[in-house]
C-alpha atoms as a PDB file:
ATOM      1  CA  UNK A   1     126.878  94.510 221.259  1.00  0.00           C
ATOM      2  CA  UNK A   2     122.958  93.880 221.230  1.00  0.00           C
ATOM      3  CA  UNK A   3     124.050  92.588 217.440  1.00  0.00           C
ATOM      4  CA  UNK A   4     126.534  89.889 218.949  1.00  0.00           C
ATOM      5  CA  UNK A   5     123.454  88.931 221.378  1.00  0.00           C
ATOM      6  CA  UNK A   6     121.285  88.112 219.075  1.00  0.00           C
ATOM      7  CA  UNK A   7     123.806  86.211 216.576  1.00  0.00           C
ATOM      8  CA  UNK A   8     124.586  84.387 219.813  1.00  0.00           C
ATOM      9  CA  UNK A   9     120.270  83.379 220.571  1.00  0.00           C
ATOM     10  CA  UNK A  10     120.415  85.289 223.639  1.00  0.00           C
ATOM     11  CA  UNK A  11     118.035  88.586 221.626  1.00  0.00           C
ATOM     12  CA  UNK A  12     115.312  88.675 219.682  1.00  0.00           C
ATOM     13  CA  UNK A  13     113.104  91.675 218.077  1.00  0.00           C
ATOM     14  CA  UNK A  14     109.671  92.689 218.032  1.00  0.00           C
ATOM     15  CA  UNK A  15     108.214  95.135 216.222  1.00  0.00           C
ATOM     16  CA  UNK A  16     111.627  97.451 216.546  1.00  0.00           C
ATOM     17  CA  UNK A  17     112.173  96.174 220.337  1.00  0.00           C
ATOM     18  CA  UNK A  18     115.022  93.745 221.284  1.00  0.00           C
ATOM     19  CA  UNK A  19     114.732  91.570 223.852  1.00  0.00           C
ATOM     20  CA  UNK A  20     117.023  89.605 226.103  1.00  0.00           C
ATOM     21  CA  UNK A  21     115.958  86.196 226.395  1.00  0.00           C
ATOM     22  CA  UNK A  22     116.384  84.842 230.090  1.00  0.00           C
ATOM     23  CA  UNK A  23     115.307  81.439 229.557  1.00  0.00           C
ATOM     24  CA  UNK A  24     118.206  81.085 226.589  1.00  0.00           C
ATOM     25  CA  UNK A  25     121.282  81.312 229.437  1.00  0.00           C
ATOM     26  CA  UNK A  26     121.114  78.481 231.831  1.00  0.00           C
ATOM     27  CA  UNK A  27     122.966  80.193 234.571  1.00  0.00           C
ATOM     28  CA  UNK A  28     120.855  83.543 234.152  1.00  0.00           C
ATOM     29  CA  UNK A  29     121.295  84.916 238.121  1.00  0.00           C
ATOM     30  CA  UNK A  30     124.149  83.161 239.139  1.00  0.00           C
ATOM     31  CA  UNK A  31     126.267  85.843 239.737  1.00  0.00           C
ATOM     32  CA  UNK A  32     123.383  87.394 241.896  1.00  0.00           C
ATOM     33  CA  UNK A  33     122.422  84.026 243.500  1.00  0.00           C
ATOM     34  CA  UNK A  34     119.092  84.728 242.348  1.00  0.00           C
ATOM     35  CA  UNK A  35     116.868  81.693 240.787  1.00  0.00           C
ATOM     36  CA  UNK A  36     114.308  82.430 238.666  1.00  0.00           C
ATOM     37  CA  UNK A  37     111.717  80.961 240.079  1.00  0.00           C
ATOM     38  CA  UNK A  38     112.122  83.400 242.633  1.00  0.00           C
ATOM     39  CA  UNK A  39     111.169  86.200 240.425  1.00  0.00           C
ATOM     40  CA  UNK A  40     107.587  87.317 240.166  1.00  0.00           C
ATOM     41  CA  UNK A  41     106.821  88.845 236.394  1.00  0.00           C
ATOM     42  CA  UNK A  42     104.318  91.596 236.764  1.00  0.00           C
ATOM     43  CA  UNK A  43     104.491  92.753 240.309  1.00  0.00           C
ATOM     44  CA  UNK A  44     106.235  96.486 239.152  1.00  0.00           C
ATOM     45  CA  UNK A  45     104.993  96.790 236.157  1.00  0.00           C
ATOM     46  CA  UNK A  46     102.382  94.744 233.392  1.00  0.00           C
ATOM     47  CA  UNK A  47     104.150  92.223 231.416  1.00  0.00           C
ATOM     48  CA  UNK A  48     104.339  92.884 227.683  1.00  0.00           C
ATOM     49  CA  UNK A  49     102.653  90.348 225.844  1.00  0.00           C
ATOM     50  CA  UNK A  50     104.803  90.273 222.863  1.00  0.00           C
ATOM     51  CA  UNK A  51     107.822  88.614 225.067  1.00  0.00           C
ATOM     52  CA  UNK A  52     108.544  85.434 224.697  1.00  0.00           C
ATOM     53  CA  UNK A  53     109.153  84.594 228.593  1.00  0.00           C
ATOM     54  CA  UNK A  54     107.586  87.088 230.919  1.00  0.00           C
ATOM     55  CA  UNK A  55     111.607  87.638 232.755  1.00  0.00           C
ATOM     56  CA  UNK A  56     113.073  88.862 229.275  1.00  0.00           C
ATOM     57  CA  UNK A  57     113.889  92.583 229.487  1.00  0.00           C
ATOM     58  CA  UNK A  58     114.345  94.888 227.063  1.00  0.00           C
ATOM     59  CA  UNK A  59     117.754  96.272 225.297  1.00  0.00           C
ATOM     60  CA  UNK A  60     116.511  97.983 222.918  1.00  0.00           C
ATOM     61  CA  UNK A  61     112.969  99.864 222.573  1.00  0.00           C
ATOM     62  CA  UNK A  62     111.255 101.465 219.624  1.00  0.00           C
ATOM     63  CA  UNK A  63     111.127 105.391 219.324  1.00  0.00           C
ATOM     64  CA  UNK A  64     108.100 106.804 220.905  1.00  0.00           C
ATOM     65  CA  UNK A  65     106.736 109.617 220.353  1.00  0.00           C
ATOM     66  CA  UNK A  66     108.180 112.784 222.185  1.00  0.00           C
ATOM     67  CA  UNK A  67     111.324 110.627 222.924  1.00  0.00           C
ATOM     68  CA  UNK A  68     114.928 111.049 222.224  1.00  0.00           C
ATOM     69  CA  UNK A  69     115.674 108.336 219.312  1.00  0.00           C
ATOM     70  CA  UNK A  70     118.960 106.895 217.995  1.00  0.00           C
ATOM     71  CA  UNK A  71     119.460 105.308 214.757  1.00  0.00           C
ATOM     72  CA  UNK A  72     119.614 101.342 214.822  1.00  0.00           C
ATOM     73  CA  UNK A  73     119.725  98.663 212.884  1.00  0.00           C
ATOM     74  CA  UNK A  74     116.061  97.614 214.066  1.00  0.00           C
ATOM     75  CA  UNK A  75     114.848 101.274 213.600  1.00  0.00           C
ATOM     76  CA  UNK A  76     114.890 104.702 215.679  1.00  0.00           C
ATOM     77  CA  UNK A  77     114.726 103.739 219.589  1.00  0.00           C
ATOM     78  CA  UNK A  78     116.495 104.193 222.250  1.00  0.00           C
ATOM     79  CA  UNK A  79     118.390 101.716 224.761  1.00  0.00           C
ATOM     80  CA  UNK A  80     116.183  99.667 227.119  1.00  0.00           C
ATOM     81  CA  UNK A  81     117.591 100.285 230.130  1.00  0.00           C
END
């Protein structure tokens, strides 16, 4: 599925992450009646400079080490969420 994502311009990768990109689905939040501007990046947690919108989120995240890892076709990682 993460595949059909970014076929579709809604992932990219970095460095063996995948990220969903927000900004690429004009209705992002709908379903929770949540706008965007609403959300504050960085309040939980530092946002990763290699994103290319700070509300992206990850769906796939490189192996680290000590972590469980799955095979992928963007390297050994796990899922993001």
């Amino acid at each position: 599925q993460i595949s059909r994502i970014i076929d579709n311009g809604h992932g990219y990768v970095v460095d063996g992450d995948v990220y969903f990109s927000v900004p690429s689905l004009g209705d992002y939040g709908s379903l929770s009646g949540r706008k965007q501007d609403d959300n504050r990046a960085g309040e939980r947690v530092t946002v990763d400079e290699r994103k290319r919108d700070p509300a992206d989120f990850a769906l796939w995240k490189a192996k680290k080490e000590g972590e469980p890892f799955w095979e992928s076709p963007w390297g050994q990682g796990r899922p993001g969420w």
